[in-house]
C-alpha atoms as a PDB file:
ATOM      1  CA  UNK A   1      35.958 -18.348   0.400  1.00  0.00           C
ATOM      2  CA  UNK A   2      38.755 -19.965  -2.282  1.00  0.00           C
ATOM      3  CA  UNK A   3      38.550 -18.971  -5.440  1.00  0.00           C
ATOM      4  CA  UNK A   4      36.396 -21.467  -6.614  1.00  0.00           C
ATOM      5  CA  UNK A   5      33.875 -20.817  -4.406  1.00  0.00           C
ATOM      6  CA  UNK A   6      34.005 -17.226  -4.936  1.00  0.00           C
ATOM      7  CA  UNK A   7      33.192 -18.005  -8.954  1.00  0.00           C
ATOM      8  CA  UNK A   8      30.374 -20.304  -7.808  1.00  0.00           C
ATOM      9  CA  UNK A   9      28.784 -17.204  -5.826  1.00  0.00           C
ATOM     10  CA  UNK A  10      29.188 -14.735  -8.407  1.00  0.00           C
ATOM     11  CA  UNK A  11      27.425 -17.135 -11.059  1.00  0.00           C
ATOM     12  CA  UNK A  12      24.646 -18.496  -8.825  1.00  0.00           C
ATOM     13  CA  UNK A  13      24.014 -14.673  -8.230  1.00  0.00           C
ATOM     14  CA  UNK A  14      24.213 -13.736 -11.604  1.00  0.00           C
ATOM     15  CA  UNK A  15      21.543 -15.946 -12.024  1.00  0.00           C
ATOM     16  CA  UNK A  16      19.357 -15.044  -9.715  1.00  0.00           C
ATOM     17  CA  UNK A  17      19.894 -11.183 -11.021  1.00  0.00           C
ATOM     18  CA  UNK A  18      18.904 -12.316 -14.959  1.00  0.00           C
ATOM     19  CA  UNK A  19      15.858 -14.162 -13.510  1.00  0.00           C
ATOM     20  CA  UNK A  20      14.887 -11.444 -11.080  1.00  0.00           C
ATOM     21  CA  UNK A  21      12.022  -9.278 -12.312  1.00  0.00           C
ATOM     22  CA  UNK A  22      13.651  -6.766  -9.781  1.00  0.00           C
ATOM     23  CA  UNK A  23      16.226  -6.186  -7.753  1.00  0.00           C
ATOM     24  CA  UNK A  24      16.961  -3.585  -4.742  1.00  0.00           C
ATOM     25  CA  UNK A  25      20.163  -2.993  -3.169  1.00  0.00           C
ATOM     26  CA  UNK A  26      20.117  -1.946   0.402  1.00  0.00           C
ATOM     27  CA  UNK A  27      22.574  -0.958   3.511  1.00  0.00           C
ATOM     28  CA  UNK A  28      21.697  -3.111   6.385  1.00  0.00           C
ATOM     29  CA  UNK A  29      24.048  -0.625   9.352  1.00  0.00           C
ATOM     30  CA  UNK A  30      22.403  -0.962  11.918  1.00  0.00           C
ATOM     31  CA  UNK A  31      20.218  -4.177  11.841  1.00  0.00           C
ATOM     32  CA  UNK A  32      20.733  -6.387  14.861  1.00  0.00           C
ATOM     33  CA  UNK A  33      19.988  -9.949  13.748  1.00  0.00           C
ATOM     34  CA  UNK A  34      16.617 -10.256  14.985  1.00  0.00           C
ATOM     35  CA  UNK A  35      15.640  -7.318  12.476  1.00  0.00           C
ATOM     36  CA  UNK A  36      17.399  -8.962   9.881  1.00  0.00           C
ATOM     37  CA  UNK A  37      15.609 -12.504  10.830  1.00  0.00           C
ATOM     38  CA  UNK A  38      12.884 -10.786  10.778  1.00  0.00           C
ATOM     39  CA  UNK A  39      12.885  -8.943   7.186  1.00  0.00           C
ATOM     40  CA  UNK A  40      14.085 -12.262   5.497  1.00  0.00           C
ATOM     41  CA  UNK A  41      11.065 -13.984   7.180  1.00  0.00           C
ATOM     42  CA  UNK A  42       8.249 -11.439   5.700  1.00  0.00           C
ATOM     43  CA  UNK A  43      10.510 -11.318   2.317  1.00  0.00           C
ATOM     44  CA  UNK A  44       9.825 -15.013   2.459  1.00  0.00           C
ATOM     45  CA  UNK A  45       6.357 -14.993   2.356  1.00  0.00           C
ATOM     46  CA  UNK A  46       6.102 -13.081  -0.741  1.00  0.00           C
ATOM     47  CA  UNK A  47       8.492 -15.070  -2.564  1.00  0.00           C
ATOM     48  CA  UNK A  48      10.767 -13.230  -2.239  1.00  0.00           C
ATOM     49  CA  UNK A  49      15.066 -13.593  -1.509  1.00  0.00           C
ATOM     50  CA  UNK A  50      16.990 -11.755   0.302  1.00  0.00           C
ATOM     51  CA  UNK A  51      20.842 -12.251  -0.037  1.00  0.00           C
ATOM     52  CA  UNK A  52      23.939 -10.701   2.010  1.00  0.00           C
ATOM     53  CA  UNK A  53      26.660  -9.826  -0.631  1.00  0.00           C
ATOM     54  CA  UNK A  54      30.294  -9.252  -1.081  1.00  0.00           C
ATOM     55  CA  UNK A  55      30.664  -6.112  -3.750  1.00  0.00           C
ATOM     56  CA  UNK A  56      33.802  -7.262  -5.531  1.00  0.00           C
ATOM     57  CA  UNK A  57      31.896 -10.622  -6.879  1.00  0.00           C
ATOM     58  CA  UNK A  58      27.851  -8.411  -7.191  1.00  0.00           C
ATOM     59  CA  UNK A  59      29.726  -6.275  -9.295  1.00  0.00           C
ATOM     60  CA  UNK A  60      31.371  -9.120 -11.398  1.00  0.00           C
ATOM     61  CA  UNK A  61      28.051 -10.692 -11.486  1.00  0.00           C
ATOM     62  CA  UNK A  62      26.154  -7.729 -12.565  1.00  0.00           C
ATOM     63  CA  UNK A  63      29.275  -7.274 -15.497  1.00  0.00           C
ATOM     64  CA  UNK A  64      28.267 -10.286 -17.048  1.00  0.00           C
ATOM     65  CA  UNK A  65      24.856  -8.790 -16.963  1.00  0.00           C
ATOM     66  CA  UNK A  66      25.402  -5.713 -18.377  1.00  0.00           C
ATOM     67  CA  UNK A  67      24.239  -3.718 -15.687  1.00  0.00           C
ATOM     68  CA  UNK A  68      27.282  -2.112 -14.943  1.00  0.00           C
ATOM     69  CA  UNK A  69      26.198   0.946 -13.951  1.00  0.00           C
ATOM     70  CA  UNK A  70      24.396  -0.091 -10.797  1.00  0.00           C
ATOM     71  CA  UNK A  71      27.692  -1.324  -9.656  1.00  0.00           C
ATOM     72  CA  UNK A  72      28.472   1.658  -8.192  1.00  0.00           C
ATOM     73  CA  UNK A  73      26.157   0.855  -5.661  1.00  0.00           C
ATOM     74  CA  UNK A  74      27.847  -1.585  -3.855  1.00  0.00           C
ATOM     75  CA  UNK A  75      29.796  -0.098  -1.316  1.00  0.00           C
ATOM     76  CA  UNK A  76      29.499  -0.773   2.309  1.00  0.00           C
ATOM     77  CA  UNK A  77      27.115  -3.927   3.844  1.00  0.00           C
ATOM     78  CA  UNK A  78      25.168  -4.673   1.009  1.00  0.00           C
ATOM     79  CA  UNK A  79      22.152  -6.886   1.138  1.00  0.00           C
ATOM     80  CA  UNK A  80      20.165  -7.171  -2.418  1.00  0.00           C
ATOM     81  CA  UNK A  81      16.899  -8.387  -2.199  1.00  0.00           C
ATOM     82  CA  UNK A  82      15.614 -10.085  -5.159  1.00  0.00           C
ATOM     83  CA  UNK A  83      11.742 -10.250  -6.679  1.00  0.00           C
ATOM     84  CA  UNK A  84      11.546 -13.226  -9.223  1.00  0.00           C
ATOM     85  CA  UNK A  85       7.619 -12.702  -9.852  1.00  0.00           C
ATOM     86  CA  UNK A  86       6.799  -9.337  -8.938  1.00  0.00           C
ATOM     87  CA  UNK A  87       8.337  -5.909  -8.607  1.00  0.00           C
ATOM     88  CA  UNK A  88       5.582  -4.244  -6.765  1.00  0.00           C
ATOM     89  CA  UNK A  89       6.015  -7.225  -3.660  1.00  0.00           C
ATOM     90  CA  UNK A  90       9.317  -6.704  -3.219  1.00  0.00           C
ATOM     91  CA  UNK A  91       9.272  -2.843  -2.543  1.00  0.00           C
ATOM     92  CA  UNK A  92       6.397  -3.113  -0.740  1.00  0.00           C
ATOM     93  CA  UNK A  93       7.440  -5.025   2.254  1.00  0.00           C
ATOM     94  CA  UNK A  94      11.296  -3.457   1.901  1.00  0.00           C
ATOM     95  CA  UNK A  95       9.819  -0.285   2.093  1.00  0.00           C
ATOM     96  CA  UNK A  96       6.824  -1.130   4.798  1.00  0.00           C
ATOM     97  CA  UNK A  97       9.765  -2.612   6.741  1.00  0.00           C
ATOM     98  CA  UNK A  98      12.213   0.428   6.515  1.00  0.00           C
ATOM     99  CA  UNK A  99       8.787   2.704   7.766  1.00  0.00           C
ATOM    100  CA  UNK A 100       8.248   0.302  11.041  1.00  0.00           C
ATOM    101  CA  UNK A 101      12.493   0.232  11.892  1.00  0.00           C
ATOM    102  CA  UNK A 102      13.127   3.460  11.222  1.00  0.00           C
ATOM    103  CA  UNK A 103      14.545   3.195   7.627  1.00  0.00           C
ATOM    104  CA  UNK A 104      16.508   0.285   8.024  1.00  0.00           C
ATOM    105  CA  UNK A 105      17.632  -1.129   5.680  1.00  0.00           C
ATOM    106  CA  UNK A 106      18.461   1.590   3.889  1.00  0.00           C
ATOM    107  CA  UNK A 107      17.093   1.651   0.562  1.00  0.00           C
ATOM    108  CA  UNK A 108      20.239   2.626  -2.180  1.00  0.00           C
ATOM    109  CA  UNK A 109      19.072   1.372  -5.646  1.00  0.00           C
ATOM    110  CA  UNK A 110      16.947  -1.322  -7.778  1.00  0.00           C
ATOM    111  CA  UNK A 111      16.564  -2.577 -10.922  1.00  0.00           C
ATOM    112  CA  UNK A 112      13.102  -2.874 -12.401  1.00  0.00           C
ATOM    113  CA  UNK A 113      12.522  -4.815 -15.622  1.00  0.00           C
ATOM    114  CA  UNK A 114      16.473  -4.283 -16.396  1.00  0.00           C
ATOM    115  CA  UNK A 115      16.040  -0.568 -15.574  1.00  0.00           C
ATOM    116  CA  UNK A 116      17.694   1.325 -12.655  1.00  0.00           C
ATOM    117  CA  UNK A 117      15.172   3.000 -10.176  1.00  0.00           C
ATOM    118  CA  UNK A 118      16.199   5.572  -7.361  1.00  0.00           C
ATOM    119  CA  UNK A 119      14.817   4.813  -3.833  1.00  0.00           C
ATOM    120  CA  UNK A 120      11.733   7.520  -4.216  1.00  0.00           C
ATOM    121  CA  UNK A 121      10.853   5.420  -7.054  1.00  0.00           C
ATOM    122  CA  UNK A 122      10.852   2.216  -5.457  1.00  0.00           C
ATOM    123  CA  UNK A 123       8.604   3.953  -2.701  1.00  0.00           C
ATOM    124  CA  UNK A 124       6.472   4.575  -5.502  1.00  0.00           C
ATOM    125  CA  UNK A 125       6.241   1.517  -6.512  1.00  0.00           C
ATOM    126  CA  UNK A 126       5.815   0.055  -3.133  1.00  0.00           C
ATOM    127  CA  UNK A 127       2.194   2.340  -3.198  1.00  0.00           C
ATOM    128  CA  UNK A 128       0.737   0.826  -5.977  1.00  0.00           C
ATOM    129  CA  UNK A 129      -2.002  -1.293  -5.363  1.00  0.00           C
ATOM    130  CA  UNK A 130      -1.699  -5.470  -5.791  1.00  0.00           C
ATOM    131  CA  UNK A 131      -1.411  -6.923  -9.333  1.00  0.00           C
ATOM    132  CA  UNK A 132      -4.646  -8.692  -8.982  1.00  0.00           C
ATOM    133  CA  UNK A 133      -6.090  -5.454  -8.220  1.00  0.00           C
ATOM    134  CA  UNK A 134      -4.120  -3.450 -10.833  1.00  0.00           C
ATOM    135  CA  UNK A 135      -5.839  -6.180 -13.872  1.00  0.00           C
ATOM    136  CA  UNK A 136      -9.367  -5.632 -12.258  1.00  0.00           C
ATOM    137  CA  UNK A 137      -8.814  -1.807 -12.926  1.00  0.00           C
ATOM    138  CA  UNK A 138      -7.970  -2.283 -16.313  1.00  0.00           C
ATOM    139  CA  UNK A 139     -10.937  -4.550 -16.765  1.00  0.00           C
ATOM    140  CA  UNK A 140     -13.453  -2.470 -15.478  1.00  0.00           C
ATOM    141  CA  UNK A 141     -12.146   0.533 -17.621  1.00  0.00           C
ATOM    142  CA  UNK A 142     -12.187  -1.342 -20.797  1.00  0.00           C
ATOM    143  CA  UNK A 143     -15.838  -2.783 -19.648  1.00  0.00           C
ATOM    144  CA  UNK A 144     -17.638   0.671 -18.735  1.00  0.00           C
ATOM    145  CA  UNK A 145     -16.999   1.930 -22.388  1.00  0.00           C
ATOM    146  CA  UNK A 146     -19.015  -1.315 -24.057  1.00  0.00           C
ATOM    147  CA  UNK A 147     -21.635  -1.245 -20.946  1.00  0.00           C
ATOM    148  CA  UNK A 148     -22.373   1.957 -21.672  1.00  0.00           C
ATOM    149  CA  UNK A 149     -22.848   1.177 -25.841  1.00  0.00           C
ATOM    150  CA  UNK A 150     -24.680  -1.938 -24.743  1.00  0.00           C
ATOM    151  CA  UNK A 151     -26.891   0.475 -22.871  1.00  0.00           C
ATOM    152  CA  UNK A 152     -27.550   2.508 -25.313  1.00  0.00           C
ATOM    153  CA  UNK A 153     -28.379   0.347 -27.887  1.00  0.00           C
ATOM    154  CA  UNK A 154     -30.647  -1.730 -25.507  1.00  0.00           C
ATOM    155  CA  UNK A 155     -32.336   1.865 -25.779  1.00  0.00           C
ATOM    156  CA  UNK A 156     -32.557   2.387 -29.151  1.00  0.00           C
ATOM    157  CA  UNK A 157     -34.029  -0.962 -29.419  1.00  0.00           C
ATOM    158  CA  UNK A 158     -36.872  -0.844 -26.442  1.00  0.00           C
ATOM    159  CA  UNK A 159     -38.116   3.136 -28.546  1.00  0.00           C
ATOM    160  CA  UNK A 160     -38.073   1.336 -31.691  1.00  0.00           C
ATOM    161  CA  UNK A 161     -40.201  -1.853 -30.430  1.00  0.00           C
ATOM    162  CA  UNK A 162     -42.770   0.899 -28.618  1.00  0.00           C
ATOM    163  CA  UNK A 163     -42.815   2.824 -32.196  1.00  0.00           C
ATOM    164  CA  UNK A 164     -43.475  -0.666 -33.576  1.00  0.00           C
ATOM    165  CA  UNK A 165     -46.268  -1.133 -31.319  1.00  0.00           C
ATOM    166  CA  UNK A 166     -47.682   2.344 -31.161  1.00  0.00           C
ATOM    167  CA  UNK A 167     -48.061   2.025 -34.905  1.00  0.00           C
ATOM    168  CA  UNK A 168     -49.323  -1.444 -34.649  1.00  0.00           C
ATOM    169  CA  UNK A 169     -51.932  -0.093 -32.490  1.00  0.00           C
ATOM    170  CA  UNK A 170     -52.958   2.680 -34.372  1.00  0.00           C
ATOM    171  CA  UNK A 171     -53.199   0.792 -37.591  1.00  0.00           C
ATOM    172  CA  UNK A 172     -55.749  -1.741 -35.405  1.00  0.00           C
ATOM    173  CA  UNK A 173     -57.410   1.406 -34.505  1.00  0.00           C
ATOM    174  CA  UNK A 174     -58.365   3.158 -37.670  1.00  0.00           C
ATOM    175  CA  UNK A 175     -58.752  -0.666 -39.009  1.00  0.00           C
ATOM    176  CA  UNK A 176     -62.471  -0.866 -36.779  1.00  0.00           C
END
């Protein structure tokens, strides 16, 4: 690469690193290319990038982004692979991947939400359930509370309609 091109690379990924709602940095020793193929294909289909990287120019790119301290990271084949919609995607087929091939690629570091995770974290992540699935949760426990008044009240309101009635009836009864 010339220097221009080199300055091209380091902004595009700059880019994608601002936009990213994560980021993980992995060592891909020992990959063949099928493997690799292979991983950038199921990344794919989550929407997700994966990118081959020279450390000198991911570690001006991440400068620029203030995430300096992650830099440290890049040593050695570095491939970062990038989640633009969702964290939980990413680390779940990079770490379902790394379980089937015998931990490759090597998991080193991410950044979640501009916050650096450690690998056991990203695993962590990787075991949370779907979004989708996450929101329906959280619906359900804000529901149960008001089901549960609306129960109650329902209740409340069927006794005090058969008091109603009971007295209505007794009234009609001393009445003849």
């Amino acid at each position: 690469m010339n220097k221009t091109e080199k300055i091209a690379f380091a902004e595009e990924l700059q880019e994608k690193l601002g936009d990213a709602r994560a980021f993980y940095l992995t060592d891909f020793t020992g990959m063949n290319v099928k493997q690799i193929t292979q991983f950038r294909a199921r990344l794919r289909k989550e929407g997700v990038e994966y990118v081959v990287v020279k450390n000198t120019l991911a570690r001006r790119a991440l400068a620029a982004l203030d995430l300096s301290d992650i830099a440290g990271f890049f040593s050695g084949p570095t491939g970062v692979v990038i989640g633009r919609e969702d964290a939980v995607s990413a680390a779940k087929v990079l770490t379902d991947f790394a379980k089937e091939f015998n931990n490759m690629p090597a998991v080193k570091a991410g950044v979640v939400e501009r916050k650096e995770v450690r690998p056991e974290q990203i695993r962590q992540l990787a075991d949370l359930p779907p979004r989708e699935v996450l929101l329906a949760q959280l619906a359900g426990g804000l529901q149960a509370p008001m089901a549960r008044l609306l129960g109650g009240m329902t209740q409340m309101m069927a006794g005090f309609a058969r008091a109603v009635d009971a007295l209505r009836q007794q009234r009609e009864g001393s009445e003849s």
